[in-house]
PDB file of N, CA and C in Angstrom:
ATOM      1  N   UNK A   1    -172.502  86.456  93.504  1.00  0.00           N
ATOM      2  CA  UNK A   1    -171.959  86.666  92.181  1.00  0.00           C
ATOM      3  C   UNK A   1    -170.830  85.681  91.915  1.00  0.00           C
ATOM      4  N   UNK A   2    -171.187  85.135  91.142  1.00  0.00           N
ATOM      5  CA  UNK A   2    -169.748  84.285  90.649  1.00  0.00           C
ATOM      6  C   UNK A   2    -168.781  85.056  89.488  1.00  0.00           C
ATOM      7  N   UNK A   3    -167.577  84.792  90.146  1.00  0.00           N
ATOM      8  CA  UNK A   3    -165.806  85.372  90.061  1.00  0.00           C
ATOM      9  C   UNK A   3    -165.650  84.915  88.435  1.00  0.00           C
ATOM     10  N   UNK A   4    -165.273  86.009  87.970  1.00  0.00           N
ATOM     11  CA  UNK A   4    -165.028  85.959  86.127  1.00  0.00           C
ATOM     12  C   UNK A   4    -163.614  85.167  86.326  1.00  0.00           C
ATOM     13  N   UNK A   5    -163.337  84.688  85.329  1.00  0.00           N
ATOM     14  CA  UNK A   5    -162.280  83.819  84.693  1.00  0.00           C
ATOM     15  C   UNK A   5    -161.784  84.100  84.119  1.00  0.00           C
ATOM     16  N   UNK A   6    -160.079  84.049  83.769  1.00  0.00           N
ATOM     17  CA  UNK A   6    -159.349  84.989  82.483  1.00  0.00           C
ATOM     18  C   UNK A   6    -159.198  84.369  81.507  1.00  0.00           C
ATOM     19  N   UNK A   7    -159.750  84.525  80.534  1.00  0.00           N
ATOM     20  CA  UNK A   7    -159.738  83.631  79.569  1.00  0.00           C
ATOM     21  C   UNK A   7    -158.190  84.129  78.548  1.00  0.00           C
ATOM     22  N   UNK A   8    -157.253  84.673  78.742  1.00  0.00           N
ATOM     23  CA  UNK A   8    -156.119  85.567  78.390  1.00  0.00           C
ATOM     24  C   UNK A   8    -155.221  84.620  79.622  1.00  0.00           C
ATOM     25  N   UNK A   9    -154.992  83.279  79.352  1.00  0.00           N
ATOM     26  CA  UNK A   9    -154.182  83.197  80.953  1.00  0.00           C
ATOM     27  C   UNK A   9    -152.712  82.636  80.504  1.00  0.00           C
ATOM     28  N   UNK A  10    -152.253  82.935  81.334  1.00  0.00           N
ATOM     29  CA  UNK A  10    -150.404  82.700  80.454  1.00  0.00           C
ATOM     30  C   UNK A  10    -150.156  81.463  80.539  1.00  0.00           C
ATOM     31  N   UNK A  11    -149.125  81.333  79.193  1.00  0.00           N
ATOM     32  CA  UNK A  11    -148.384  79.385  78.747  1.00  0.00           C
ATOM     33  C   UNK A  11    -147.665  78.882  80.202  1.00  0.00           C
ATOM     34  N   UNK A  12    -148.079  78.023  80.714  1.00  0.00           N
ATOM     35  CA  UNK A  12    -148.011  77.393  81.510  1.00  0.00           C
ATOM     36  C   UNK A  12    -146.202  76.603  80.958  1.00  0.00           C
ATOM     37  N   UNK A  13    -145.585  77.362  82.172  1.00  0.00           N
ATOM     38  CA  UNK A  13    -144.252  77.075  81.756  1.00  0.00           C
ATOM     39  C   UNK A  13    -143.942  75.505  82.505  1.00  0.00           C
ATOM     40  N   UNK A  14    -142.817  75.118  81.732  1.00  0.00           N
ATOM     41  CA  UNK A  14    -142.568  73.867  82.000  1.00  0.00           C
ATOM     42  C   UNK A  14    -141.853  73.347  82.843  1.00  0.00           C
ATOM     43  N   UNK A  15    -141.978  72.379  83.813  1.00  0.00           N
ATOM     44  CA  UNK A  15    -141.048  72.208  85.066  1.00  0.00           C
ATOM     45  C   UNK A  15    -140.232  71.846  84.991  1.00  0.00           C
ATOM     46  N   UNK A  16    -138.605  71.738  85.743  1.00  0.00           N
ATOM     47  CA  UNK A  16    -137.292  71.655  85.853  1.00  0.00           C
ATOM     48  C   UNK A  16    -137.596  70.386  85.484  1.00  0.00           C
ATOM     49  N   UNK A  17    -138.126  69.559  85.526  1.00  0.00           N
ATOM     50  CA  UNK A  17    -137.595  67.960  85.420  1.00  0.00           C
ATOM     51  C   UNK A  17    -137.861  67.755  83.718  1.00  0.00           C
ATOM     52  N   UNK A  18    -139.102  68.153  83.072  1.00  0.00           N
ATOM     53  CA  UNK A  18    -139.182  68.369  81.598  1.00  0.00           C
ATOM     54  C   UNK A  18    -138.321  69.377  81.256  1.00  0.00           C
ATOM     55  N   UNK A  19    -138.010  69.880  81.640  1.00  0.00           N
ATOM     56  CA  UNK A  19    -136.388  70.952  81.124  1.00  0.00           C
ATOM     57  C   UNK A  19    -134.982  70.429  81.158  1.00  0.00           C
ATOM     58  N   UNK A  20    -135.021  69.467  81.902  1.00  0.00           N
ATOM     59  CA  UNK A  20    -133.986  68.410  81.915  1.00  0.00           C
ATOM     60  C   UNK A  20    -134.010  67.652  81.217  1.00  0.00           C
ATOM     61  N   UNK A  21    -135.160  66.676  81.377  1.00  0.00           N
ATOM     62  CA  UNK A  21    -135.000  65.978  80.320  1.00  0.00           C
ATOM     63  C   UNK A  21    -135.394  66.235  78.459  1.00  0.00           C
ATOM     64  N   UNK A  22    -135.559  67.460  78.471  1.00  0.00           N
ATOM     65  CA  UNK A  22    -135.669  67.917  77.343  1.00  0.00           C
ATOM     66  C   UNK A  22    -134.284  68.218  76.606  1.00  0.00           C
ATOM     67  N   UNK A  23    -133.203  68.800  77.728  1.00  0.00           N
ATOM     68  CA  UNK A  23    -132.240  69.383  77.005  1.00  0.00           C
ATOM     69  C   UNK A  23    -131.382  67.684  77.046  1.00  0.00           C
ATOM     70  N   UNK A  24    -131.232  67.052  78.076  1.00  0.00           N
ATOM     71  CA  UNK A  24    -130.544  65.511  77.861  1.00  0.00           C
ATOM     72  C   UNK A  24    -131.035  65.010  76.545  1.00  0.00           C
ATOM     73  N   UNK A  25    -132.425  65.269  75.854  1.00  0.00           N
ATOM     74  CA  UNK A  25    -132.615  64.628  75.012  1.00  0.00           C
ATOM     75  C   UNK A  25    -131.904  65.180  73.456  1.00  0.00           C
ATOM     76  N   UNK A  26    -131.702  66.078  73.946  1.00  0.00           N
ATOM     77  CA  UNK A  26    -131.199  67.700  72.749  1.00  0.00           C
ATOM     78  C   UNK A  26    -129.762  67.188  72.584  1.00  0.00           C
ATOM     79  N   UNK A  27    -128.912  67.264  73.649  1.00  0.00           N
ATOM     80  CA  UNK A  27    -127.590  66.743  73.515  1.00  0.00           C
ATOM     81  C   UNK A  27    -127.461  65.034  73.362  1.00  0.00           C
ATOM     82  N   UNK A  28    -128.499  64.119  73.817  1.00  0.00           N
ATOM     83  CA  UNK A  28    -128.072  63.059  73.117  1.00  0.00           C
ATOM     84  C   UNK A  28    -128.392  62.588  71.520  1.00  0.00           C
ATOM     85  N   UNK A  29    -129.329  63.489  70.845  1.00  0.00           N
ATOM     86  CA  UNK A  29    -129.297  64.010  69.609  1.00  0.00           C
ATOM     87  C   UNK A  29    -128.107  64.325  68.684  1.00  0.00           C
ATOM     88  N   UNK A  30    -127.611  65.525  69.490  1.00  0.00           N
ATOM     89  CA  UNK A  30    -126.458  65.876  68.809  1.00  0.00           C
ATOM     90  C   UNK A  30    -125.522  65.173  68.645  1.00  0.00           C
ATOM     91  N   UNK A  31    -125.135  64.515  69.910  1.00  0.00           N
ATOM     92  CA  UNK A  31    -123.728  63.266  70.188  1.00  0.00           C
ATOM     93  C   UNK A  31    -124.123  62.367  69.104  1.00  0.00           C
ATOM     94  N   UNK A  32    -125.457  61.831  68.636  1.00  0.00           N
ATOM     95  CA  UNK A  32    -125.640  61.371  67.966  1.00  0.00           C
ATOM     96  C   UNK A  32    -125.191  61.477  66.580  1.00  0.00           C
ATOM     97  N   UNK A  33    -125.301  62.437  66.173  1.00  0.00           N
ATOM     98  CA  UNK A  33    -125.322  63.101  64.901  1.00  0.00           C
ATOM     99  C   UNK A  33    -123.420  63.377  64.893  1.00  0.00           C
ATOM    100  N   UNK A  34    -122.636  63.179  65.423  1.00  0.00           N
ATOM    101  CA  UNK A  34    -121.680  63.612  65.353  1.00  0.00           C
ATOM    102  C   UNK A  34    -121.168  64.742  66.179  1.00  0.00           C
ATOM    103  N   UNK A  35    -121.767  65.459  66.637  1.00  0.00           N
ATOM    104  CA  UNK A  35    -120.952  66.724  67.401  1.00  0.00           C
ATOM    105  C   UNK A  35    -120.368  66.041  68.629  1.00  0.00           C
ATOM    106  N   UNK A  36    -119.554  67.224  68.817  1.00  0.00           N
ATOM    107  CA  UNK A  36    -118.579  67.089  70.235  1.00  0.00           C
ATOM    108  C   UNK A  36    -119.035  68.230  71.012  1.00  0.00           C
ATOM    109  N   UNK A  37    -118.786  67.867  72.302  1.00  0.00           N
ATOM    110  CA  UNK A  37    -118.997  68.675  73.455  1.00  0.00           C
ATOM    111  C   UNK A  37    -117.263  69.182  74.235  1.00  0.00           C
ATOM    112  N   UNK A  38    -116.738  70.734  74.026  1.00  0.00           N
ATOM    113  CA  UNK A  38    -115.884  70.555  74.492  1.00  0.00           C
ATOM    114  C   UNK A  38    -115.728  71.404  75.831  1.00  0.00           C
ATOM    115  N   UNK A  39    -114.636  71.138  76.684  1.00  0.00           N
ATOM    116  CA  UNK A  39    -114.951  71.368  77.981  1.00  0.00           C
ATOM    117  C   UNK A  39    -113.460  72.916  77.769  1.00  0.00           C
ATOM    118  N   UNK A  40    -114.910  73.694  78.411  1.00  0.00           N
ATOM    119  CA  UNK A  40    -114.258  75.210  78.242  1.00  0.00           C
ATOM    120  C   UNK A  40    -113.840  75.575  79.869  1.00  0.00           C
ATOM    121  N   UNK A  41    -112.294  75.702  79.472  1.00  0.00           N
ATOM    122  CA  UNK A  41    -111.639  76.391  81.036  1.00  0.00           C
ATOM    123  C   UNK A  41    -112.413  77.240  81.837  1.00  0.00           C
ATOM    124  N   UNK A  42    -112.478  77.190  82.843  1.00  0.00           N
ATOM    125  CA  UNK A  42    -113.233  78.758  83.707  1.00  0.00           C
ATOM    126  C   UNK A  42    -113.021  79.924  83.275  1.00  0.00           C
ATOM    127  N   UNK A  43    -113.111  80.581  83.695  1.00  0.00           N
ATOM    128  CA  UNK A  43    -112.691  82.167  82.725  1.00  0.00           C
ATOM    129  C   UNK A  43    -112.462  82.342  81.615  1.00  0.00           C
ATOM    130  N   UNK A  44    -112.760  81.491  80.937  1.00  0.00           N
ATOM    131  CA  UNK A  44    -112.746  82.113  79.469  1.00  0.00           C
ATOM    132  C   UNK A  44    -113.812  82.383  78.686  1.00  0.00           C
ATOM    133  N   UNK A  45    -114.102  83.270  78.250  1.00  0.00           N
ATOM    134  CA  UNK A  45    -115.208  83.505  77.494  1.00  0.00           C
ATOM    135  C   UNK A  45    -115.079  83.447  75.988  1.00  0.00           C
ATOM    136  N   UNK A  46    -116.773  83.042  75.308  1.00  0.00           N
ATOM    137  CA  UNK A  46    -115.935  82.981  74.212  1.00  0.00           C
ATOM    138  C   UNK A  46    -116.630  84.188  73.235  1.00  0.00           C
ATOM    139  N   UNK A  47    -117.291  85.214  73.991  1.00  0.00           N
ATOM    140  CA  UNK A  47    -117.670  86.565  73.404  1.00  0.00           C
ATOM    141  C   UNK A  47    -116.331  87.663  72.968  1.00  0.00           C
ATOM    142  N   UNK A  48    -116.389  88.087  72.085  1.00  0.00           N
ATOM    143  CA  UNK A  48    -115.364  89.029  71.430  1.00  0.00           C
ATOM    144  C   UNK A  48    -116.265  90.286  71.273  1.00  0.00           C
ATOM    145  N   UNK A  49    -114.736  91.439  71.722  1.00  0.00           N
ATOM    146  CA  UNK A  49    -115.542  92.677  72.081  1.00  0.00           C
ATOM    147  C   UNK A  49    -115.787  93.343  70.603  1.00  0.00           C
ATOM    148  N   UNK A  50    -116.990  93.860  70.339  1.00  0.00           N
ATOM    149  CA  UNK A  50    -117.071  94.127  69.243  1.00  0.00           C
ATOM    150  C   UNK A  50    -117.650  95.548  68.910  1.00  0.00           C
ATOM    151  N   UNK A  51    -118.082  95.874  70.543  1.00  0.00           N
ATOM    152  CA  UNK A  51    -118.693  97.296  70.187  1.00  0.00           C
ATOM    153  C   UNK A  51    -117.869  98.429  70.090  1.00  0.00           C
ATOM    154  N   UNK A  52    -115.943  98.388  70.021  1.00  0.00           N
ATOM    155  CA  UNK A  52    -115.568  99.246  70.085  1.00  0.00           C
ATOM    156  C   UNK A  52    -115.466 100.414  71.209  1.00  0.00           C
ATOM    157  N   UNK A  53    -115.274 101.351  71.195  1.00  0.00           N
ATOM    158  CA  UNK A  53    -114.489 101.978  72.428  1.00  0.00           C
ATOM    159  C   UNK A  53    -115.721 102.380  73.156  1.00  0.00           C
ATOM    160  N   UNK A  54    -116.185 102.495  74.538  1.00  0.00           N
ATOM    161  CA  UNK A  54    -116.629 103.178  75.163  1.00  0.00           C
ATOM    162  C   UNK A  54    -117.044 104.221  75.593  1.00  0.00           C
ATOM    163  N   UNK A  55    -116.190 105.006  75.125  1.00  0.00           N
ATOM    164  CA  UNK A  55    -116.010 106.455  75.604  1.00  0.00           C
ATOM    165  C   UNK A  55    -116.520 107.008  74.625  1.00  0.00           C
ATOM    166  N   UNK A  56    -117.490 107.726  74.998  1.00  0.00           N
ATOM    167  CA  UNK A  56    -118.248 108.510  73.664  1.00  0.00           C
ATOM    168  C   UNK A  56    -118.193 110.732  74.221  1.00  0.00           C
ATOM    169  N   UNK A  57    -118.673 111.062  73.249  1.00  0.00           N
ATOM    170  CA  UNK A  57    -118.418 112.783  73.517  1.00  0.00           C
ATOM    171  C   UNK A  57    -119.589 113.377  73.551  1.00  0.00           C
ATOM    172  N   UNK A  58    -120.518 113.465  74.040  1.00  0.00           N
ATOM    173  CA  UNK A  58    -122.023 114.170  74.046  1.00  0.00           C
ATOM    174  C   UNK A  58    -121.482 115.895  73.635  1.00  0.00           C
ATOM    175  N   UNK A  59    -122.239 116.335  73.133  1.00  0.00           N
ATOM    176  CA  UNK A  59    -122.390 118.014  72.677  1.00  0.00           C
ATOM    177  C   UNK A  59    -120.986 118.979  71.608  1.00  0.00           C
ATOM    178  N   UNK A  60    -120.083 119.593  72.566  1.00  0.00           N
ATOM    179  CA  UNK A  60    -119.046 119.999  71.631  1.00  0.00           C
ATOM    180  C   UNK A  60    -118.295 119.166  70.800  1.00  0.00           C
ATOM    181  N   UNK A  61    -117.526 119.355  69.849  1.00  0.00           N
ATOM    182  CA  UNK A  61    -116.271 118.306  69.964  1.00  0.00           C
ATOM    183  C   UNK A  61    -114.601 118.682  70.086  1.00  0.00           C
ATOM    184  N   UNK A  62    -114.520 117.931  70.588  1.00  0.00           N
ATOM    185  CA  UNK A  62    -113.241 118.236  70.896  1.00  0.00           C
ATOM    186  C   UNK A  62    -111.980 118.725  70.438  1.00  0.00           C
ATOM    187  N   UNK A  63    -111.630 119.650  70.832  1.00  0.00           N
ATOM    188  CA  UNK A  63    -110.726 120.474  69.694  1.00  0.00           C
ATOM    189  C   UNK A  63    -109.422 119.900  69.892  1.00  0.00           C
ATOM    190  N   UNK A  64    -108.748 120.310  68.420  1.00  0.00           N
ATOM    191  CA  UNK A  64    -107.777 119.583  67.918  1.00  0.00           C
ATOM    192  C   UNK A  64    -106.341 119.879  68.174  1.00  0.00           C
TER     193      UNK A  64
END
């Protein structure tokens, strides 16, 4: 018996070296165009907390 074939077969992802030179080509684009690249200290992030407090109250509430 000959072995069925998947014809459903997944996007063949792209290798580190076309991922490199894909994104080198992305940023020498941009440099092009005017943007700057700036160099962000270690620890700093530049996400802001936005979801507000944590602490939430499941069932009663809390009396006053």
């Amino acid at each position: 018996m000959a072995k069925k074939t998947s014809t459903a077969s997944k996007k063949k992802q792209p290798t580190a070296v076309e991922t490199r030179e894909s994104i080198e080509e992305q940023v020498q684009a941009f440099l092009a165009n005017g943007g700057e690249i700036q160099q962000v200290p270690k620890g700093v992030s530049g996400q802001t907390n936005t979801s507000g407090p944590k602490h939430i109250t499941l069932g009663k509430k809390p009396r006053s």
